[in-house]
C-alpha atoms as a PDB file:
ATOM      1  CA  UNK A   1     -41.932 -13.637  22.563  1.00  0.00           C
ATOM      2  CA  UNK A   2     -43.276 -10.529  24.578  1.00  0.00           C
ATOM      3  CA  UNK A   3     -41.416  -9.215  26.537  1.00  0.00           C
ATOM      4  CA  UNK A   4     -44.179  -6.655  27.530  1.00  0.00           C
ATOM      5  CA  UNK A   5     -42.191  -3.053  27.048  1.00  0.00           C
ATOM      6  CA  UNK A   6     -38.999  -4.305  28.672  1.00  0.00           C
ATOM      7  CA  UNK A   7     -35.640  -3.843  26.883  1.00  0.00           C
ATOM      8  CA  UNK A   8     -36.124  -5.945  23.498  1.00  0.00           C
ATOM      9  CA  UNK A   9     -31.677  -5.417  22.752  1.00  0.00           C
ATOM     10  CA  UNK A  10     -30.528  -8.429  21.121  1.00  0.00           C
ATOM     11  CA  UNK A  11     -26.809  -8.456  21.026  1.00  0.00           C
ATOM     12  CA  UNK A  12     -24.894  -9.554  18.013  1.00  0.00           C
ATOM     13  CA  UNK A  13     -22.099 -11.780  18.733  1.00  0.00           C
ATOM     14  CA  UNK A  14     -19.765  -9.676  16.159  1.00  0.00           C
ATOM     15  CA  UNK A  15     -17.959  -6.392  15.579  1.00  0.00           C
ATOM     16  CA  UNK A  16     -18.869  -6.140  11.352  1.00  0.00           C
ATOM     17  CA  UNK A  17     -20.730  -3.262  10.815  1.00  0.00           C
ATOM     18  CA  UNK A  18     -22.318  -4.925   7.496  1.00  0.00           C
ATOM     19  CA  UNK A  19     -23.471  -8.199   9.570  1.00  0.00           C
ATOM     20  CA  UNK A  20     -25.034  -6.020  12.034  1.00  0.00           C
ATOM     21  CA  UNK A  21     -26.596  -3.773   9.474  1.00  0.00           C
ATOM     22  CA  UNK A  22     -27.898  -6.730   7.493  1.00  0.00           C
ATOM     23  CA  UNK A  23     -29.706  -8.523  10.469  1.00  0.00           C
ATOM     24  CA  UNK A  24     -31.134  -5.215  12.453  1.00  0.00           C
ATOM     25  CA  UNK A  25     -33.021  -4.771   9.182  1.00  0.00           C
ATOM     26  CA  UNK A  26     -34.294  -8.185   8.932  1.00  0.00           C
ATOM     27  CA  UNK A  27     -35.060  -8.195  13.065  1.00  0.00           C
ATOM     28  CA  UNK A  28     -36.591  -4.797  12.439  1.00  0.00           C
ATOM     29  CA  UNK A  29     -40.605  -6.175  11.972  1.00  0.00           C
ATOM     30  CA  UNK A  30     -40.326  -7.557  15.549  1.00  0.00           C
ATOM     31  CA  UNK A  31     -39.675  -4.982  17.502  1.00  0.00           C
ATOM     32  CA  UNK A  32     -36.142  -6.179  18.598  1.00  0.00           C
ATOM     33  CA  UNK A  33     -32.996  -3.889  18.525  1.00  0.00           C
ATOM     34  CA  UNK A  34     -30.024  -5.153  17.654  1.00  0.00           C
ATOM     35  CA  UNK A  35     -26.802  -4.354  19.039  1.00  0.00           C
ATOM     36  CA  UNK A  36     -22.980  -4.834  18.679  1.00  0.00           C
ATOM     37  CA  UNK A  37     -20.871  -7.299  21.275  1.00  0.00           C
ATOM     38  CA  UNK A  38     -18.114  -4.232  20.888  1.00  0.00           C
ATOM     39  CA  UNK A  39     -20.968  -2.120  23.139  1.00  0.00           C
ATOM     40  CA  UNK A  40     -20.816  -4.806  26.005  1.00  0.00           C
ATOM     41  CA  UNK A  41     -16.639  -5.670  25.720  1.00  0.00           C
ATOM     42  CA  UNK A  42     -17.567  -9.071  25.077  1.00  0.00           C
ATOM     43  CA  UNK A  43     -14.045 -10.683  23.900  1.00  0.00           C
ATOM     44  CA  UNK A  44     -13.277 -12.454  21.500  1.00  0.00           C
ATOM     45  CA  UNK A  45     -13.907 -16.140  21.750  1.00  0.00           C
ATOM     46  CA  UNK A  46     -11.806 -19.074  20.523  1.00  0.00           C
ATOM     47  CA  UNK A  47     -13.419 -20.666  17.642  1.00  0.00           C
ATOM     48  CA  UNK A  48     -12.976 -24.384  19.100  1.00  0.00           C
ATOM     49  CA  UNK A  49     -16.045 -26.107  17.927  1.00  0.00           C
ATOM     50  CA  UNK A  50     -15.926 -28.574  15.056  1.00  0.00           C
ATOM     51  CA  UNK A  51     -18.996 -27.330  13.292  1.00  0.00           C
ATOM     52  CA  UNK A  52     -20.342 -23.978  12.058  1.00  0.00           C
ATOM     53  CA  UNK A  53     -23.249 -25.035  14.509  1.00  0.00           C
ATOM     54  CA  UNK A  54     -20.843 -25.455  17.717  1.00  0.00           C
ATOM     55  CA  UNK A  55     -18.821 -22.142  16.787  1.00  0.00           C
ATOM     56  CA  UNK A  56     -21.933 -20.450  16.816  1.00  0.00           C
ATOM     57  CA  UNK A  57     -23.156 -21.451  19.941  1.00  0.00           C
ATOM     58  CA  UNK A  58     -19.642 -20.404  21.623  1.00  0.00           C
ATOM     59  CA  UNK A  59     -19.989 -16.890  20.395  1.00  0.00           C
ATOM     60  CA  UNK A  60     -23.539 -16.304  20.857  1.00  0.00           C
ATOM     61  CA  UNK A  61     -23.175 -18.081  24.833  1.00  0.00           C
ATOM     62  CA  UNK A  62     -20.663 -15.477  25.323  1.00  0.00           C
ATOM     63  CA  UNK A  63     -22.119 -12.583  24.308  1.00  0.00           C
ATOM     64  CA  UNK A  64     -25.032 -13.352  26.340  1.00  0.00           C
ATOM     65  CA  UNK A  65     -23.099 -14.120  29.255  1.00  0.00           C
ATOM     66  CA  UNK A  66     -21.203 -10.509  28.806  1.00  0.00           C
ATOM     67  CA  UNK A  67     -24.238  -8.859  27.886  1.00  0.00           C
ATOM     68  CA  UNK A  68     -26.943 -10.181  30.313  1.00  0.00           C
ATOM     69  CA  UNK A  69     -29.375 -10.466  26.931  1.00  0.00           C
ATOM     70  CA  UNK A  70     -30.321 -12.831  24.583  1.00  0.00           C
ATOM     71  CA  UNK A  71     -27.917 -12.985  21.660  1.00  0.00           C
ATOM     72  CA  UNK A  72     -27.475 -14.017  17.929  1.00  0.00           C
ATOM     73  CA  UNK A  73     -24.333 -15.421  16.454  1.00  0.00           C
ATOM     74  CA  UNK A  74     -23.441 -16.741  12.900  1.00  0.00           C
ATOM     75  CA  UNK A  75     -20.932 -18.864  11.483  1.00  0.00           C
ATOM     76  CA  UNK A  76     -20.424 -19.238   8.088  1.00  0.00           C
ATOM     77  CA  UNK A  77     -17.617 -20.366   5.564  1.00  0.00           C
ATOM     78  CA  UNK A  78     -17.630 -22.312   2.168  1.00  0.00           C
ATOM     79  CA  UNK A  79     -17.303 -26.358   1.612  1.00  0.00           C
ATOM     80  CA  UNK A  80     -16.381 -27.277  -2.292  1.00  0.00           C
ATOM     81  CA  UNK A  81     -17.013 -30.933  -2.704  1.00  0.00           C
ATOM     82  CA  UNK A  82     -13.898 -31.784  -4.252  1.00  0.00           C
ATOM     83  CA  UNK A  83     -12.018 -30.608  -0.694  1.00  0.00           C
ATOM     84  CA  UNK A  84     -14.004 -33.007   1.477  1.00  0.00           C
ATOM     85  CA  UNK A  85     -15.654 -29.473   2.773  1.00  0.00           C
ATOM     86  CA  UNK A  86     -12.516 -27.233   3.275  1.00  0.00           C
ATOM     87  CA  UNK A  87     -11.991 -24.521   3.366  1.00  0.00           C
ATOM     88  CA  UNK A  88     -15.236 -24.963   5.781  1.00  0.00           C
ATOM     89  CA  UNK A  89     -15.054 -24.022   9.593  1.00  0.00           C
ATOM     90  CA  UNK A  90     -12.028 -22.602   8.459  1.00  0.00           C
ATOM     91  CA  UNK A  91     -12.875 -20.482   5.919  1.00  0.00           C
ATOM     92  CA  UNK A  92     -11.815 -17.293   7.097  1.00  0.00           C
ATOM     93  CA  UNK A  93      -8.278 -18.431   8.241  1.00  0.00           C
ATOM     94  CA  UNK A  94      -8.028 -20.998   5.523  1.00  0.00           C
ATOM     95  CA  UNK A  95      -4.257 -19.205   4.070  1.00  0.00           C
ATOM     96  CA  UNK A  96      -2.772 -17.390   7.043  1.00  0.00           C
ATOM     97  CA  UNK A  97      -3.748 -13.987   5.186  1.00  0.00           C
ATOM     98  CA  UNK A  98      -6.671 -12.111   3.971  1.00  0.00           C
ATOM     99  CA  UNK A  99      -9.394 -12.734   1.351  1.00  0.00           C
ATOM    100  CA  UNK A 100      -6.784 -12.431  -1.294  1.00  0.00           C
ATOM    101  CA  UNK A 101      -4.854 -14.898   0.197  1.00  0.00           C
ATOM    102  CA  UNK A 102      -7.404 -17.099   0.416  1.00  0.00           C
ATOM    103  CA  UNK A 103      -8.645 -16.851  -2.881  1.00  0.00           C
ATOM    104  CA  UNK A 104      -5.170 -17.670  -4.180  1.00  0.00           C
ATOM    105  CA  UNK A 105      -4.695 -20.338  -1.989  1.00  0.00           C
ATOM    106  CA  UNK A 106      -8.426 -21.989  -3.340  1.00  0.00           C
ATOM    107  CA  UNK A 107      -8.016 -21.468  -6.668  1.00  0.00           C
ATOM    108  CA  UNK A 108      -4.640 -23.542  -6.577  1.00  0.00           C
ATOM    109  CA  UNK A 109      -6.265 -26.142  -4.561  1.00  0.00           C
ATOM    110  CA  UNK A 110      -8.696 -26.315  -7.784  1.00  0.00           C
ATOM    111  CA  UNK A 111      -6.204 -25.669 -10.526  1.00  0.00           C
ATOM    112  CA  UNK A 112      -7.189 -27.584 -13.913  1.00  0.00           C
ATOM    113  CA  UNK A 113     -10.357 -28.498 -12.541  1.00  0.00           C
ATOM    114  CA  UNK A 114     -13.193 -29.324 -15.134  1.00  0.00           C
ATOM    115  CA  UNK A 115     -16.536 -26.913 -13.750  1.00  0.00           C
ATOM    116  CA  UNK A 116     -18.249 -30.325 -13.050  1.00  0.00           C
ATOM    117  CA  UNK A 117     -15.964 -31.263 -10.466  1.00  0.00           C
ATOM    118  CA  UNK A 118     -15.682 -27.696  -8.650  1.00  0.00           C
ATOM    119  CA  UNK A 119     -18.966 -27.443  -6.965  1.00  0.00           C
ATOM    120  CA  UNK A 120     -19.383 -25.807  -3.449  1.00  0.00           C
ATOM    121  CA  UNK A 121     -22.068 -24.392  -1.584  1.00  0.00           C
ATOM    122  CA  UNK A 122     -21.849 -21.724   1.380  1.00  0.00           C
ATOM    123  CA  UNK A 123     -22.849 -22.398   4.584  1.00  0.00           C
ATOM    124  CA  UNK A 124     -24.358 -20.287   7.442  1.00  0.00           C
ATOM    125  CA  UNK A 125     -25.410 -21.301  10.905  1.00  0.00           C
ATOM    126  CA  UNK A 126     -27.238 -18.669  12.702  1.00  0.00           C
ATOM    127  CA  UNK A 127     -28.178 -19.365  16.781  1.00  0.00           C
ATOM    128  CA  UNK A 128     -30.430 -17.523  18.985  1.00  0.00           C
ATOM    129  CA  UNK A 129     -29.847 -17.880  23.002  1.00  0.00           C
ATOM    130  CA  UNK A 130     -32.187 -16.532  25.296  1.00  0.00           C
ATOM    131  CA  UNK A 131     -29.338 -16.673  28.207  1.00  0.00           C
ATOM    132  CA  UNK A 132     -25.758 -17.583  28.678  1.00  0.00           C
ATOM    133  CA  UNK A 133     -27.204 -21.288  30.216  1.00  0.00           C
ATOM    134  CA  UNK A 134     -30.176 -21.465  27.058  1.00  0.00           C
ATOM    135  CA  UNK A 135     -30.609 -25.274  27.282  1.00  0.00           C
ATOM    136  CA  UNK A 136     -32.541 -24.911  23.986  1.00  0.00           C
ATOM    137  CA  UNK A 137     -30.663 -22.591  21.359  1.00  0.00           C
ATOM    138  CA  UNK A 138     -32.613 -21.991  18.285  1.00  0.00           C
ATOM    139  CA  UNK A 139     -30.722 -23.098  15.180  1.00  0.00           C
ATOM    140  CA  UNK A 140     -31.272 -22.047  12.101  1.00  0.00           C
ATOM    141  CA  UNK A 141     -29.053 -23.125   9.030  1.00  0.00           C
ATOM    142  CA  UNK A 142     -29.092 -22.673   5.285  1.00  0.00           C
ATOM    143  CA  UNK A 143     -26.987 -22.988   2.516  1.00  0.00           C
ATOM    144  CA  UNK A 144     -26.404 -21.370  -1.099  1.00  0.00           C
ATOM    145  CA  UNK A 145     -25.266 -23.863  -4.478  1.00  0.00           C
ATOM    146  CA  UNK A 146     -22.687 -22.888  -6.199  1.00  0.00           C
ATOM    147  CA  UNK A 147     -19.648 -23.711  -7.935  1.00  0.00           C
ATOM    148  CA  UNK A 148     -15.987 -22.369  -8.164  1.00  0.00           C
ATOM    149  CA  UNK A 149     -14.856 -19.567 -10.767  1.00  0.00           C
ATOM    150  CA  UNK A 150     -11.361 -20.215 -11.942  1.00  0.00           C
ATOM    151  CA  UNK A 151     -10.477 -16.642 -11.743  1.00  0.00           C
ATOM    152  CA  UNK A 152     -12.423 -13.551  -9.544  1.00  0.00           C
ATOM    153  CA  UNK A 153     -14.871 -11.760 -10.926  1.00  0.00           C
ATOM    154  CA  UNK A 154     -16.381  -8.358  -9.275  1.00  0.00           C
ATOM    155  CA  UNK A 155     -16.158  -5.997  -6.832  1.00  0.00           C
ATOM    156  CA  UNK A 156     -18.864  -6.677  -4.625  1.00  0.00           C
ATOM    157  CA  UNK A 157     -19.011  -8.214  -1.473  1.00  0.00           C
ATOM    158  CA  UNK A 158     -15.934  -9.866   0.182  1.00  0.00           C
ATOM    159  CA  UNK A 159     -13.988 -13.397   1.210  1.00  0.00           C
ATOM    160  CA  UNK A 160     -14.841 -16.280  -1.914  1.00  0.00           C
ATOM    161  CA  UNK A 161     -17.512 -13.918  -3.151  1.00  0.00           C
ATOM    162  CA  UNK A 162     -15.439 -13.408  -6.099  1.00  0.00           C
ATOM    163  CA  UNK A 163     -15.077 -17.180  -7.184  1.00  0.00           C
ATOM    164  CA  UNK A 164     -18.239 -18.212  -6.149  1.00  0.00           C
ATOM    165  CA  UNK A 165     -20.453 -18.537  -9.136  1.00  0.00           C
ATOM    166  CA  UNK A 166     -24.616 -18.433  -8.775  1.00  0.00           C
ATOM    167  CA  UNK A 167     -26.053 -20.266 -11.805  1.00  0.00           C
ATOM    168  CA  UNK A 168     -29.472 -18.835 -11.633  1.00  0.00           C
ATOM    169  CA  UNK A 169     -28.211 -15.380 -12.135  1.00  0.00           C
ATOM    170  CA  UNK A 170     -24.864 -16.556 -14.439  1.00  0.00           C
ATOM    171  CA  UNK A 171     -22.603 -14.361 -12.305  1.00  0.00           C
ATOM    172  CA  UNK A 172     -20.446 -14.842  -9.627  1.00  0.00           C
ATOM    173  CA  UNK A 173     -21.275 -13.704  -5.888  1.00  0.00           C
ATOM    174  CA  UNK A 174     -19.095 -10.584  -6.025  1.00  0.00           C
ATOM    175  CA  UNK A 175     -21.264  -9.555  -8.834  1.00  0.00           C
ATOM    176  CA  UNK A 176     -24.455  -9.583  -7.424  1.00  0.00           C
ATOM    177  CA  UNK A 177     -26.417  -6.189  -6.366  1.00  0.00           C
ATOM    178  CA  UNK A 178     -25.882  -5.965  -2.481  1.00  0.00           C
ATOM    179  CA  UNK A 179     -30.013  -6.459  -2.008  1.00  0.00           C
ATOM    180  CA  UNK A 180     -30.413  -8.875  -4.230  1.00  0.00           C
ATOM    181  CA  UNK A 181     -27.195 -10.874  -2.245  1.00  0.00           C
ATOM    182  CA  UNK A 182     -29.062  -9.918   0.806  1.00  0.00           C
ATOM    183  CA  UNK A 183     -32.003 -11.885  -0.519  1.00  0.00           C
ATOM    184  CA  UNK A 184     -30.879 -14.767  -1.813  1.00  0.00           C
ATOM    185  CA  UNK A 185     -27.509 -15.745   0.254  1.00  0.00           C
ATOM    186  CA  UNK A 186     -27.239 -18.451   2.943  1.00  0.00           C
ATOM    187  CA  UNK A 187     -26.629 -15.866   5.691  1.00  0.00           C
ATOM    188  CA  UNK A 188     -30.350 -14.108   4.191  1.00  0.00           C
ATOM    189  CA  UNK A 189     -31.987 -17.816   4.056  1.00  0.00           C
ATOM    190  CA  UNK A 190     -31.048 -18.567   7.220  1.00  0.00           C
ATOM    191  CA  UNK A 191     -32.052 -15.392   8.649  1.00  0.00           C
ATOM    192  CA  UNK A 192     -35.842 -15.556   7.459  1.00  0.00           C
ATOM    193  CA  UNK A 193     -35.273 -18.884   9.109  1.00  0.00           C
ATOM    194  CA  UNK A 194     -34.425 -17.515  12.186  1.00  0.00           C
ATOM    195  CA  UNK A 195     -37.483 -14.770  11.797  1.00  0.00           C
ATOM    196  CA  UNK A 196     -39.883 -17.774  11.720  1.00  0.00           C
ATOM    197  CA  UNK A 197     -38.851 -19.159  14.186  1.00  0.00           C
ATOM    198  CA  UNK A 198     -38.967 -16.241  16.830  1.00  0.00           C
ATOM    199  CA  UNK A 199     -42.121 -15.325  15.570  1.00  0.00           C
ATOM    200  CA  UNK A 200     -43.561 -18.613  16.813  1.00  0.00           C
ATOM    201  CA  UNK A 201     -41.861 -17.968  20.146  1.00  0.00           C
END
């Protein structure tokens, strides 16, 4: 992956500040700057794929196509078992509203619900295209084990963070230290993933 002194700006296929944050860090060790798709106008694209893998690759294709350099994009969202995988793909729009909304709208999905039968993991597909016409994106996906709180429980974080409960620390998501999150989350799994594999590049 040298690129020899030239430009090393990878463009994240996002406007959140915290994604961006989060992955410039973890990008930091090779070299590589990371930078927002709001810098380059990139717009926003239509989330038509059927996967978190295919959504990925539309954003990240676009934001290298806007950009004119490589480009990272993540999808992510929750599947509970008992919902065939919904909210899934469509996590983020899954009520209409905001996180609240879709909280609500989970949680009564689940209602009266033994915790046996409300497990759920979250999902995060994370793609790396060297161009717009990449014939070979590099995938990287990962997933965290969990299971569904019947009510919310802390402040941290945001979307199902709340009702998302981690066994191995006997706390839900939202209740997590940011760095340990940022550690041990899908969207942190899949990111040393994704480190990997560009070192080998």
């Amino acid at each position: 992956m040298s690129n020899h002194g030239q430009d090393r700006s990878v463009v994240l296929a996002s406007g959140n500040a915290g994604k961006l944050r989060e992955l410039a860090g973890i990008l930091a060790p090779l070299g590589l700057q990371l930078r927002s798709q709001a810098e380059f106008a990139v717009p926003e694209v239509e989330e038509t794929g059927l996967s978190f893998v295919e959504n990925a690759i539309l954003k990240a294709r676009a934001a290298a196509q806007y950009s004119g350099h490589p480009a990272i994009a993540d999808d992510s969202g929750l599947e509970v078992d008992f919902l065939n995988g919904a909210p899934g793909i469509h996590s983020a729009r899954y009520s209409g509203g905001g996180d609240a909304a879709n909280n609500t709208r989970l949680l009564a999905a689940l209602d009266g619900l033994s915790p046996g039968l409300r497990t759920a993991r979250f999902q995060c597909a994370l793609v790396y295209m060297r161009h717009a016409l990449d014939p070979m994106p590099l995938v990287c996906q990962a997933s965290w084990e969990g299971r569904i709180l019947d009510a919310p429980r802390g402040d941290n974080g945001f979307g199902y963070d709340p009702l998302f409960y981690v066994p191995e620390y006997q706390c839900s998501s939202a209740e997590l230290p940011a760095e340990l999150k940022n550690r041990i989350s899908h969207r942190a799994r899949a990111s040393a993933l994704l480190l990997e594999a560009l070192r080998r590049r």
